[in-house]
C-alpha atoms as a PDB file:
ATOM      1  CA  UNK A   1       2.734   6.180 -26.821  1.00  0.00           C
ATOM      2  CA  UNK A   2       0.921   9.513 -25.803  1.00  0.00           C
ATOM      3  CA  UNK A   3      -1.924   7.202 -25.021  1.00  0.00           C
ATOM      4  CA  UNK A   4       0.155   5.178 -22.591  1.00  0.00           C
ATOM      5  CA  UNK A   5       1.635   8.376 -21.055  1.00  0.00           C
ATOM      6  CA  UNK A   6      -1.711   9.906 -20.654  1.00  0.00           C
ATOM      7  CA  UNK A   7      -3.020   6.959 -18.674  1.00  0.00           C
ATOM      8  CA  UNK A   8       0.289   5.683 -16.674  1.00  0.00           C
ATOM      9  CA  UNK A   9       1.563   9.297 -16.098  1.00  0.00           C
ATOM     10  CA  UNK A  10       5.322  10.125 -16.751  1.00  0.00           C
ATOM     11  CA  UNK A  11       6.185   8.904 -13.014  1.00  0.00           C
ATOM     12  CA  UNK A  12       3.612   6.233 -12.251  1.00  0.00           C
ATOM     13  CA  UNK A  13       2.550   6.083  -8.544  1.00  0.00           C
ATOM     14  CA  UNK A  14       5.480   4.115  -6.759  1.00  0.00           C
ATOM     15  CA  UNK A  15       7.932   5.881  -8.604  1.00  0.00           C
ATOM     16  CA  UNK A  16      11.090   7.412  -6.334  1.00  0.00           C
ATOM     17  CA  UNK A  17      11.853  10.816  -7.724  1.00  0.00           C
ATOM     18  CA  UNK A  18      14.785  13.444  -6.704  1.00  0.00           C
ATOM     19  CA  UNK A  19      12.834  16.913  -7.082  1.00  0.00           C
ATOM     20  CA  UNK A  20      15.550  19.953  -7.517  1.00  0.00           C
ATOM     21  CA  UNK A  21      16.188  20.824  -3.804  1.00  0.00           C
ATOM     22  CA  UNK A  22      17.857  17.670  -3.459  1.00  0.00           C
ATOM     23  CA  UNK A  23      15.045  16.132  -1.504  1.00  0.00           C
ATOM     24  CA  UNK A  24      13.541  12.471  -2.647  1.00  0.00           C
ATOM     25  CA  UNK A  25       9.729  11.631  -2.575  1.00  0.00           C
ATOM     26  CA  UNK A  26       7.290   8.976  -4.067  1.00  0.00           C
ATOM     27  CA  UNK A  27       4.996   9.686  -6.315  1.00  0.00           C
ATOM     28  CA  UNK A  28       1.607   9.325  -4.809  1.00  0.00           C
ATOM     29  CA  UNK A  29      -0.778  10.361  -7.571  1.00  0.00           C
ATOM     30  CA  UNK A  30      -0.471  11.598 -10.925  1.00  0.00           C
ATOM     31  CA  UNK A  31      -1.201  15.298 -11.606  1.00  0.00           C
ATOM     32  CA  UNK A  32      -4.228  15.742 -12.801  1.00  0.00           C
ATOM     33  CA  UNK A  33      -3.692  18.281 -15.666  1.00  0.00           C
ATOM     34  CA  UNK A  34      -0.079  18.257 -16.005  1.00  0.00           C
ATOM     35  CA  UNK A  35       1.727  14.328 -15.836  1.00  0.00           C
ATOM     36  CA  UNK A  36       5.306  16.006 -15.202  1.00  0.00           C
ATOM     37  CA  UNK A  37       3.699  17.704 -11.543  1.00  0.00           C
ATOM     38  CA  UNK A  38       2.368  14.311  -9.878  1.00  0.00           C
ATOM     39  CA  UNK A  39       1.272  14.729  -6.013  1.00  0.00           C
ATOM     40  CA  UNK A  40       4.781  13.867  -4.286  1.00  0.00           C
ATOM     41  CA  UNK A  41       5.531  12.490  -0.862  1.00  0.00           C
ATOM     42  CA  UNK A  42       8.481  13.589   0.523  1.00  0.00           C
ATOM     43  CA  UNK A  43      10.742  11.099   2.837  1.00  0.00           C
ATOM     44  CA  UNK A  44      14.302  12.107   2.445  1.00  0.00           C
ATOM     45  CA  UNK A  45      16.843  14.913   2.092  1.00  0.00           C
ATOM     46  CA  UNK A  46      19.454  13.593  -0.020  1.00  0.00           C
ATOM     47  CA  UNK A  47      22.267  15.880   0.403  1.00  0.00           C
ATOM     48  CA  UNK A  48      22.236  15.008   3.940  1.00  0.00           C
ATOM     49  CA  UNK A  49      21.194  11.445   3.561  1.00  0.00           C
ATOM     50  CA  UNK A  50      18.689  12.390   6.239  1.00  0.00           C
ATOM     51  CA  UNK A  51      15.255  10.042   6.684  1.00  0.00           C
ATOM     52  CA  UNK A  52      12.535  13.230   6.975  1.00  0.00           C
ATOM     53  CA  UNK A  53       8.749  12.905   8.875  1.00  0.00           C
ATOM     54  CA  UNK A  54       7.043  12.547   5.027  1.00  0.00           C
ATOM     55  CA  UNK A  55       4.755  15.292   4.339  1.00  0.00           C
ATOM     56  CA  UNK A  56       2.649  15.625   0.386  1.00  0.00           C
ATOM     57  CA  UNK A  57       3.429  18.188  -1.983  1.00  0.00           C
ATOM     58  CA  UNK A  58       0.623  18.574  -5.076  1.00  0.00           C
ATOM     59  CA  UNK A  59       3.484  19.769  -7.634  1.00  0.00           C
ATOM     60  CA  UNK A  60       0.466  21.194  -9.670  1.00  0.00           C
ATOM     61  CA  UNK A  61      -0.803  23.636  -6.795  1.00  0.00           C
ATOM     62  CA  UNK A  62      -0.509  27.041  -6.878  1.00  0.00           C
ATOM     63  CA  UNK A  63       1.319  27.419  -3.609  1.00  0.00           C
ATOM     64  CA  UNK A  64       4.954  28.750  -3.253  1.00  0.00           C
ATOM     65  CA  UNK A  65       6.244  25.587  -2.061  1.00  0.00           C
ATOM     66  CA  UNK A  66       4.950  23.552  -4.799  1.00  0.00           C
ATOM     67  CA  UNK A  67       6.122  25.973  -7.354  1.00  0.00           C
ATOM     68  CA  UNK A  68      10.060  26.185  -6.339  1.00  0.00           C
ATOM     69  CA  UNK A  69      10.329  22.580  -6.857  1.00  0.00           C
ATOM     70  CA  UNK A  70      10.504  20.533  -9.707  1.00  0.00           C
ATOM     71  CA  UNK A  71      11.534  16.689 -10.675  1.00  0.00           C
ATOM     72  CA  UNK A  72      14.817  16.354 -11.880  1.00  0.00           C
ATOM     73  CA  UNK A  73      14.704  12.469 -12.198  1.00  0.00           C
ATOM     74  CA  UNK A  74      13.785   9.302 -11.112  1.00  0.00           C
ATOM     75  CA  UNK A  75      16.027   7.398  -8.782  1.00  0.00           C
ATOM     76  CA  UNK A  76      16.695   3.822  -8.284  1.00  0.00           C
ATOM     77  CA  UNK A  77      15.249   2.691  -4.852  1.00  0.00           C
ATOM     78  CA  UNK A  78      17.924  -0.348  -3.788  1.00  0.00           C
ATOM     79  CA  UNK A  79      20.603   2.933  -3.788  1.00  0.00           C
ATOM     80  CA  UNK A  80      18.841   4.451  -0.865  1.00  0.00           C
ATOM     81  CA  UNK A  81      17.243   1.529   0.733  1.00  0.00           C
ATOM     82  CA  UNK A  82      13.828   2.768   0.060  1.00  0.00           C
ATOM     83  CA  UNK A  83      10.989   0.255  -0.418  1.00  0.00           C
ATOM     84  CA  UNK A  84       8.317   3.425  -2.025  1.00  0.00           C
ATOM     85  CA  UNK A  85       5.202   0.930  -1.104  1.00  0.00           C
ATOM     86  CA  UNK A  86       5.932   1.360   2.536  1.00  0.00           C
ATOM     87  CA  UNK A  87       5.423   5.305   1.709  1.00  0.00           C
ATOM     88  CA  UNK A  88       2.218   4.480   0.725  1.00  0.00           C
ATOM     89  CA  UNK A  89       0.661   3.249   2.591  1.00  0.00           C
ATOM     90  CA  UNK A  90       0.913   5.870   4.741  1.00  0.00           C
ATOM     91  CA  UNK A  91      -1.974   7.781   5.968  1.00  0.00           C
ATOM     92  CA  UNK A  92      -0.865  11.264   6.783  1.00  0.00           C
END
């Protein structure tokens, strides 16, 4: 099992993830050196139910942004009417 982890990543790429300021993202890489801080894109603020211009946040970097925020859980994409591949694909 640590072998699969290792390779796949604790949120695989694709994966629709509610980080702790109530904003959703997709996962669009796996962190490098730590699995639970993947590279993020951000599409939607959930507490307002609010579609967002996506911007990236590397969850591993050392900036303040990155650091405040954290994955709570993954969510289920039919619920928000999210299809993650259209994320991304794209180029920002």
């Amino acid at each position: 099992m640590h072998y699969f982890v290792r390779c796949i990543g604790v949120y695989p790429v694709g994966t629709l993830v509610r980080l702790e300021s109530g904003l959703l993202a997709v996962v669009i890489e796996d962190g490098r050196h730590d699995k639970l801080r993947p590279t993020v894109r951000v599409i939607l603020n959930a507490k307002r139910n609010e579609l967002l211009t996506p911007y990236d946040i590397e969850l591993e970097a050392e900036s303040a942004t990155a650091q405040a925020e954290r994955i709570l859980g993954h969510e289920r994409p039919a619920q928000w009417r999210i299809n993650p591949a259209e994320y991304l694909a794209i180029k920002l």
